[in-house]
N, C-alpha and C. Protein backbone atom coordinates (compact mmCIF):
# COMPACT_ATOMS: atom_id res chain seq x y z
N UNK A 1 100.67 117.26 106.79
CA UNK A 1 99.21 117.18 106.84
C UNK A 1 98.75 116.15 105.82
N UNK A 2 97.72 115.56 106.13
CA UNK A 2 97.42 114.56 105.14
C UNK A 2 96.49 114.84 104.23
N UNK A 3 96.11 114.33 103.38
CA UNK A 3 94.84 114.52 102.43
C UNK A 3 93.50 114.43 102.67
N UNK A 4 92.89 115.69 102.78
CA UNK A 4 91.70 115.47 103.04
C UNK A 4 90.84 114.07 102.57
N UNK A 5 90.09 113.26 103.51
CA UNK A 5 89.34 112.09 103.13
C UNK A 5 88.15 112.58 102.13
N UNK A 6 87.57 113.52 102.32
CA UNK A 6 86.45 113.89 101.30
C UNK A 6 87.16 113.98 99.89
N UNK A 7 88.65 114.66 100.29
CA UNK A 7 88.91 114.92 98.47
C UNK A 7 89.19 113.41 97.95
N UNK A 8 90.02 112.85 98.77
CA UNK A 8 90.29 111.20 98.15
C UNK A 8 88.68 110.67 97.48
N UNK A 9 88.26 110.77 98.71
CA UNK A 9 86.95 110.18 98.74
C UNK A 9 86.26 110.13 96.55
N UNK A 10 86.46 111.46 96.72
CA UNK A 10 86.22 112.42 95.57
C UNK A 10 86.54 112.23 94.73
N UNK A 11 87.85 111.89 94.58
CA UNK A 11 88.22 111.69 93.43
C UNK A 11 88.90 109.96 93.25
N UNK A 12 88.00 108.98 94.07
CA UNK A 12 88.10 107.69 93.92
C UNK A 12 86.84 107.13 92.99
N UNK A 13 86.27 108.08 92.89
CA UNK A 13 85.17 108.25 92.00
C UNK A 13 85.15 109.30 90.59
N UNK A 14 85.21 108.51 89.65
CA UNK A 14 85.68 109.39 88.50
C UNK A 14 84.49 110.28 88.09
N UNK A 15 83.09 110.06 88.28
CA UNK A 15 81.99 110.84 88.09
C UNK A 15 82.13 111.93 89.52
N UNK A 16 82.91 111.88 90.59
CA UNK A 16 83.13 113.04 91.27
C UNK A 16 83.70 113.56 91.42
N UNK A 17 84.75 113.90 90.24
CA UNK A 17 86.00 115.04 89.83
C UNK A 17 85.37 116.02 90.54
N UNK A 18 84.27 116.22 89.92
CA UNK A 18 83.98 117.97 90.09
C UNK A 18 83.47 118.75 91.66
N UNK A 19 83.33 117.50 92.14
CA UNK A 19 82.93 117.75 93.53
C UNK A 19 84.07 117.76 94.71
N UNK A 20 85.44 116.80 94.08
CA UNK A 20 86.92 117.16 94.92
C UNK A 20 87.31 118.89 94.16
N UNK A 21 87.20 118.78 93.18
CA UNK A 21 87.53 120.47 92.80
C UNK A 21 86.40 121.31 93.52
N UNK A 22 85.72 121.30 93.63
CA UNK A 22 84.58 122.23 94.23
C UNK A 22 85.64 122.10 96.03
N UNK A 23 85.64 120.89 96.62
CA UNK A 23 86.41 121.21 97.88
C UNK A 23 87.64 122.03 97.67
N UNK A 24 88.35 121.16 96.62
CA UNK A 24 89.47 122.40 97.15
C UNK A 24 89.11 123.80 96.78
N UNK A 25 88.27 124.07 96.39
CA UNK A 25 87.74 125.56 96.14
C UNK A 25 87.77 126.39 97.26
N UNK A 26 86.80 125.29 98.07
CA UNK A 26 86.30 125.76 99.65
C UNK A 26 87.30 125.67 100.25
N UNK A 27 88.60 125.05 100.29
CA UNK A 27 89.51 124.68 101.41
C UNK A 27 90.16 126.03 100.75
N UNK A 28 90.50 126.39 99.80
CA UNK A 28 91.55 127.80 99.34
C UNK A 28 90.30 129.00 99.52
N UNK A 29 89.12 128.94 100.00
CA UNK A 29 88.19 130.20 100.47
C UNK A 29 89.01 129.87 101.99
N UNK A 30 88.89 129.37 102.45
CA UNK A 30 88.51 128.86 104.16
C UNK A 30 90.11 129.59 104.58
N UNK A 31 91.36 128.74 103.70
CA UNK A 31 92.62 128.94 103.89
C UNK A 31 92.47 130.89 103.58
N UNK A 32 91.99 131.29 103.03
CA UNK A 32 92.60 132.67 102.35
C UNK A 32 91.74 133.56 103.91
N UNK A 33 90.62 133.29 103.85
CA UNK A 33 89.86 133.85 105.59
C UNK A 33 90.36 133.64 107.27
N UNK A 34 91.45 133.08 107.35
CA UNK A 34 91.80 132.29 108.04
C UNK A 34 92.74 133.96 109.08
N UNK A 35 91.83 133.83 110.19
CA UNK A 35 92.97 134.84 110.57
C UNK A 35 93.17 134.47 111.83
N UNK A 36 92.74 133.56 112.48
CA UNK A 36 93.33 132.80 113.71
C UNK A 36 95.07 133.11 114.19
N UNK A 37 95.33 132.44 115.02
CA UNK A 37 96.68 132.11 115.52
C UNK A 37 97.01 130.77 115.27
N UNK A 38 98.06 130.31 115.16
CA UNK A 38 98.65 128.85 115.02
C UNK A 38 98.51 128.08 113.57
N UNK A 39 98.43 127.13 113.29
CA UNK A 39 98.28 126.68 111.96
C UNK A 39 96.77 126.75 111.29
N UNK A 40 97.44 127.13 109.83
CA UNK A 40 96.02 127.15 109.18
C UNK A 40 95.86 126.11 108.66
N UNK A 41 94.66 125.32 109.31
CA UNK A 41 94.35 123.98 108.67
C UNK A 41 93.94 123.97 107.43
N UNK A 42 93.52 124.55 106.99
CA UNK A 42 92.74 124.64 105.70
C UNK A 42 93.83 124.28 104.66
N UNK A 43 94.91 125.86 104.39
CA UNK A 43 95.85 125.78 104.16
C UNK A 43 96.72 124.62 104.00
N UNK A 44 96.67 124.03 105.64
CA UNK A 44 97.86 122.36 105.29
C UNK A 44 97.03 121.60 104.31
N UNK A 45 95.94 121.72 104.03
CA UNK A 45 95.17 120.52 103.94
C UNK A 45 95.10 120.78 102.41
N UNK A 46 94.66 121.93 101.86
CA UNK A 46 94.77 122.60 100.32
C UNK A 46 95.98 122.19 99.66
N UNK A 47 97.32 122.25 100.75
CA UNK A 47 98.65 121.96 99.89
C UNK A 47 98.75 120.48 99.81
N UNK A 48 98.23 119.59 100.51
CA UNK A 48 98.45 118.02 101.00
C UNK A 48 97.46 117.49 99.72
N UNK A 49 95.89 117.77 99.58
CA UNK A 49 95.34 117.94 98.30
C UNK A 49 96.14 118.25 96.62
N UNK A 50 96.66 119.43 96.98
CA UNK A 50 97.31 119.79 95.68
C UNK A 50 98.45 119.10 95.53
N UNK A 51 99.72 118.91 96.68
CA UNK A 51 100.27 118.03 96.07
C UNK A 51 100.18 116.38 96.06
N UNK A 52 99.40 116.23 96.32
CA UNK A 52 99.00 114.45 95.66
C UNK A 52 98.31 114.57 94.15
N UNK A 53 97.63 115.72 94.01
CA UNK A 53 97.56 115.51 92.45
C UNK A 53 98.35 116.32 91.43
N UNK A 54 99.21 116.40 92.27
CA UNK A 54 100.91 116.64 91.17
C UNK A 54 101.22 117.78 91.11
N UNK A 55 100.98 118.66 92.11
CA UNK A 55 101.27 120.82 91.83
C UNK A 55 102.11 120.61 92.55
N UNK A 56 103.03 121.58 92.12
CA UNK A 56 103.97 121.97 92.85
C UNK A 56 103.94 122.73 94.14
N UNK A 57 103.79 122.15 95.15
CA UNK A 57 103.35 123.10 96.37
C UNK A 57 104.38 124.00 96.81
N UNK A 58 105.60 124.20 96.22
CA UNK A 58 106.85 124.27 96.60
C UNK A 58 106.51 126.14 97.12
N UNK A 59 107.49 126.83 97.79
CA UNK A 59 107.40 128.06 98.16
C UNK A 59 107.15 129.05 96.60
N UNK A 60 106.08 129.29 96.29
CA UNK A 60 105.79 130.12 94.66
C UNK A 60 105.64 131.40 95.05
N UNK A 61 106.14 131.83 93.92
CA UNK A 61 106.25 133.44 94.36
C UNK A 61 105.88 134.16 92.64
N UNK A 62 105.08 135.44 92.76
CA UNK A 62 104.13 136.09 91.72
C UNK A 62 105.73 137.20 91.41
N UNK A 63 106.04 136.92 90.04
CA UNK A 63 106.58 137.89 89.63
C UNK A 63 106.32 139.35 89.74
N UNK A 64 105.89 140.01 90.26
CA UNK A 64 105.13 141.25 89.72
C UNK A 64 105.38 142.26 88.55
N UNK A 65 106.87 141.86 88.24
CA UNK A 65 106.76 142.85 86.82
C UNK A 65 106.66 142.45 85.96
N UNK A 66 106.29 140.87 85.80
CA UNK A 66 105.77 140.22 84.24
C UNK A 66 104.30 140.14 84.40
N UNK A 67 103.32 140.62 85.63
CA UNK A 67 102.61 141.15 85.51
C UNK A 67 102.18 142.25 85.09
N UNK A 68 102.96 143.53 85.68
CA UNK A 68 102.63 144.28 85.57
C UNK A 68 101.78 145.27 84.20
């Protein structure tokens, strides 16, 4: 999936950091509501975002007992 154009967009502009973070906000609301069938766009598009600005999109997994 590619990078959303609004987030590029977003952050080709250094006074609009805060407005590519505000999208991916909305794209990880949109991705987490998502109860369709087939691919969650949101989702591809949140990880394609995150990893171009350097996260590890890799399969992450929540410890739960160093939470606990």
């Amino acid at each position: 999936r590619d990078l959303p154009a609004d987030v590029l967009e977003a952050l080709s502009d250094d006074l609009a950091t805060y407005a590519a973070f505000q999208r991916l906000t909305q794209l990880a609301g949109e991705a987490v509501e998502f109860t369709g069938a087939g691919e969650n766009a949101a989702a591809a598009s949140l990880k394609a975002a995150l990893a171009f600005l350097g996260f590890d999109v890799g399969a992450a997994k929540v410890d739960e007992e160093a939470i606990a």
